[in-house]
N, C-alpha and C. Protein backbone atom coordinates (compact mmCIF):
# COMPACT_ATOMS: atom_id res chain seq x y z
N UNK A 1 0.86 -1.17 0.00
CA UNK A 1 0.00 0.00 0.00
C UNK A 1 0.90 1.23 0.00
N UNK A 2 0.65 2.14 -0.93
CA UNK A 2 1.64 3.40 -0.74
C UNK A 2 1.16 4.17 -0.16
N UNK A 3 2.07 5.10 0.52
CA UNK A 3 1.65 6.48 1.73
C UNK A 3 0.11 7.07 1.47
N UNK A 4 0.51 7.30 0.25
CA UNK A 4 -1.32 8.51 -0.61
C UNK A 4 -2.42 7.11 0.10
N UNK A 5 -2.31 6.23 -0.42
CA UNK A 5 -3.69 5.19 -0.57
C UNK A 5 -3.65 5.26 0.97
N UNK A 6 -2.90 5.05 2.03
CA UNK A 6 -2.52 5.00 3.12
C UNK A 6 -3.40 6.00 3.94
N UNK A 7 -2.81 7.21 3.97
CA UNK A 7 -3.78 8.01 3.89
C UNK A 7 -5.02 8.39 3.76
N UNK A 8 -5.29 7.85 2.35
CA UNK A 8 -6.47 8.10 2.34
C UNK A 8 -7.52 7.20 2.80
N UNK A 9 -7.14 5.81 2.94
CA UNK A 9 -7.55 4.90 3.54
C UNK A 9 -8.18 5.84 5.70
N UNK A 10 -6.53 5.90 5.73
CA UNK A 10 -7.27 6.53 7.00
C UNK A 10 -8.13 7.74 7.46
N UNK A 11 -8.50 8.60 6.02
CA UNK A 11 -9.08 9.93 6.05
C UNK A 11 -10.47 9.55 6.11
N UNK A 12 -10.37 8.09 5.30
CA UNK A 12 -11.93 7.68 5.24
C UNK A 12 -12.38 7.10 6.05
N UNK A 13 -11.70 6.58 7.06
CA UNK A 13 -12.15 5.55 8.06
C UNK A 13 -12.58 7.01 9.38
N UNK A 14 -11.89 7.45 9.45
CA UNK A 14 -12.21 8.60 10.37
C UNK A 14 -13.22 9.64 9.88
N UNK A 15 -13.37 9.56 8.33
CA UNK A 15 -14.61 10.25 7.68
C UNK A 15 -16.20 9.42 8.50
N UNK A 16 -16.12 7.90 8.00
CA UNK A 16 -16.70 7.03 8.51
C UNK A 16 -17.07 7.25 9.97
N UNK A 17 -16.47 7.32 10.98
CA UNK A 17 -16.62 6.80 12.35
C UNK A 17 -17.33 8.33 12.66
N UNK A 18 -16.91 9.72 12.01
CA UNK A 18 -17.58 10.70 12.42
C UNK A 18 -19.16 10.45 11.88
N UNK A 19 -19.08 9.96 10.99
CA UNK A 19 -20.62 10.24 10.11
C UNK A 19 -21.45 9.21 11.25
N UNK A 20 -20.90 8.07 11.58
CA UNK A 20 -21.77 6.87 12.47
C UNK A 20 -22.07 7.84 13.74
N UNK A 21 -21.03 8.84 13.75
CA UNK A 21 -21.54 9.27 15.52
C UNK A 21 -22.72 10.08 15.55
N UNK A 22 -22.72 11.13 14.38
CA UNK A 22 -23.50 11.58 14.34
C UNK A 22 -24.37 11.31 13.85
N UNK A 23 -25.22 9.74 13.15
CA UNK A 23 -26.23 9.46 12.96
C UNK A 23 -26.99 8.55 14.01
N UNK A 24 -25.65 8.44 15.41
CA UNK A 24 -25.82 8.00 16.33
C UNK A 24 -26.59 8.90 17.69
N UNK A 25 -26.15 10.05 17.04
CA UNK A 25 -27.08 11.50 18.00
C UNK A 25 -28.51 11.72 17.35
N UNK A 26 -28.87 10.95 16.21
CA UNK A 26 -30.50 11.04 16.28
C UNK A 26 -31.24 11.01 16.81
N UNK A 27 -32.52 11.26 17.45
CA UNK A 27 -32.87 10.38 18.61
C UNK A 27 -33.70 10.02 17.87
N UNK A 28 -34.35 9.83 16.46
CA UNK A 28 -35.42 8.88 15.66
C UNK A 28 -34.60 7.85 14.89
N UNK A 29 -33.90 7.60 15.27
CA UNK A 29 -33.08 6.10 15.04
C UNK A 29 -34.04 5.21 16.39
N UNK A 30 -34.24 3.69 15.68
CA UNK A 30 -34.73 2.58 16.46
C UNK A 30 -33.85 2.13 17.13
N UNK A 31 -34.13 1.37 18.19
CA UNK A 31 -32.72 0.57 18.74
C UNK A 31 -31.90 -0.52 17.73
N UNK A 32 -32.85 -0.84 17.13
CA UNK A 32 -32.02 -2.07 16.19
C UNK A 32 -30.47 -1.37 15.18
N UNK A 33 -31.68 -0.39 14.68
CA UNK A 33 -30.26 0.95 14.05
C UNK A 33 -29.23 1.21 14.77
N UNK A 34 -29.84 1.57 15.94
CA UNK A 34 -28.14 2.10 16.95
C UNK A 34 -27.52 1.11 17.06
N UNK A 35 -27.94 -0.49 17.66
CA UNK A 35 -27.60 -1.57 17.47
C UNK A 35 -26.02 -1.86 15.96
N UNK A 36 -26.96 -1.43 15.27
CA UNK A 36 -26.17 -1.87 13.92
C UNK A 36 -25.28 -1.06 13.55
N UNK A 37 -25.69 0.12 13.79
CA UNK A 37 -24.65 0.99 14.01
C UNK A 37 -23.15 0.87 15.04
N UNK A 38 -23.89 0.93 16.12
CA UNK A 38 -22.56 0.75 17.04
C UNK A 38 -21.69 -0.67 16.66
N UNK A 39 -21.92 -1.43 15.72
CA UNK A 39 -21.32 -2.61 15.57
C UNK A 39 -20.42 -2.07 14.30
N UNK A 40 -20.94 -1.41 13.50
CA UNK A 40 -20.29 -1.05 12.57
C UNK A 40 -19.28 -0.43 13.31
N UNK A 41 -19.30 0.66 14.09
CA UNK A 41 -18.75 1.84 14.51
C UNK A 41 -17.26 1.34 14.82
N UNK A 42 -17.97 0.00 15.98
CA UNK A 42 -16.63 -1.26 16.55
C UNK A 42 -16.15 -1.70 15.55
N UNK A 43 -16.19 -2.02 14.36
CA UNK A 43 -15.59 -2.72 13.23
C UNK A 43 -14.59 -1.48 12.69
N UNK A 44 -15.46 -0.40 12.58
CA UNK A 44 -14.27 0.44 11.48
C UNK A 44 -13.38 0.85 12.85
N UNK A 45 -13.47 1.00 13.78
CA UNK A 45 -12.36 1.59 14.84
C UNK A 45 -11.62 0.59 14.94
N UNK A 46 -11.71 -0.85 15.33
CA UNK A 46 -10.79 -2.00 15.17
C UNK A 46 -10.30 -1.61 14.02
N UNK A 47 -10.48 -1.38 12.71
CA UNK A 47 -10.07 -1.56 11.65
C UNK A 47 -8.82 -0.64 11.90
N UNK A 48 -9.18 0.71 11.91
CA UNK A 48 -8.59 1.69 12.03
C UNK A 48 -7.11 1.48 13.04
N UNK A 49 -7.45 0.91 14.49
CA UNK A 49 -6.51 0.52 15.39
C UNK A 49 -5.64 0.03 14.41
N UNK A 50 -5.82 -1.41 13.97
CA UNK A 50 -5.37 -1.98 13.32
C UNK A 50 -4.19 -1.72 12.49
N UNK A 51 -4.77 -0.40 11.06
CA UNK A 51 -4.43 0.19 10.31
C UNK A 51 -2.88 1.10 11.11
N UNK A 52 -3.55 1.87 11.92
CA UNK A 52 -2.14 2.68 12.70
C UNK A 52 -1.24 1.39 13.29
N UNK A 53 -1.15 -0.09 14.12
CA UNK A 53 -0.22 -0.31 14.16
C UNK A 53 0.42 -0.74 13.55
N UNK A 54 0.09 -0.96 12.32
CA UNK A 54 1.01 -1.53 11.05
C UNK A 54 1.55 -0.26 10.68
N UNK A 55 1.24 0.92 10.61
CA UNK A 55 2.60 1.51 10.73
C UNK A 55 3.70 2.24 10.74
């Protein structure tokens, strides 16, 4: 993976995790949504962890 893709990989993952939070401050979201949401949310932040210790 080169630096740019690198990058941008992580611009989007942190693009991502902002957009989940704030569709997470709805309050007309169902529980099942927040549900699915917050699972996503855990997936792209693992991801992300992930991503920074490699490197």
């Amino acid at each position: 993976m080169t630096e740019d893709t690198g990058s941008d990989t992580e611009r989007h993952l942190r693009e991502a995790l902002r957009h989940l939070g704030e569709t997470q401050d709805d309050e007309d979201l169902r529980k099942t949504h927040s549900v699915a949401l917050e699972e996503v949310e855990n997936t792209v932040s693992t991801v992300l962890r992930e991503y920074e210790q490699d490197e």
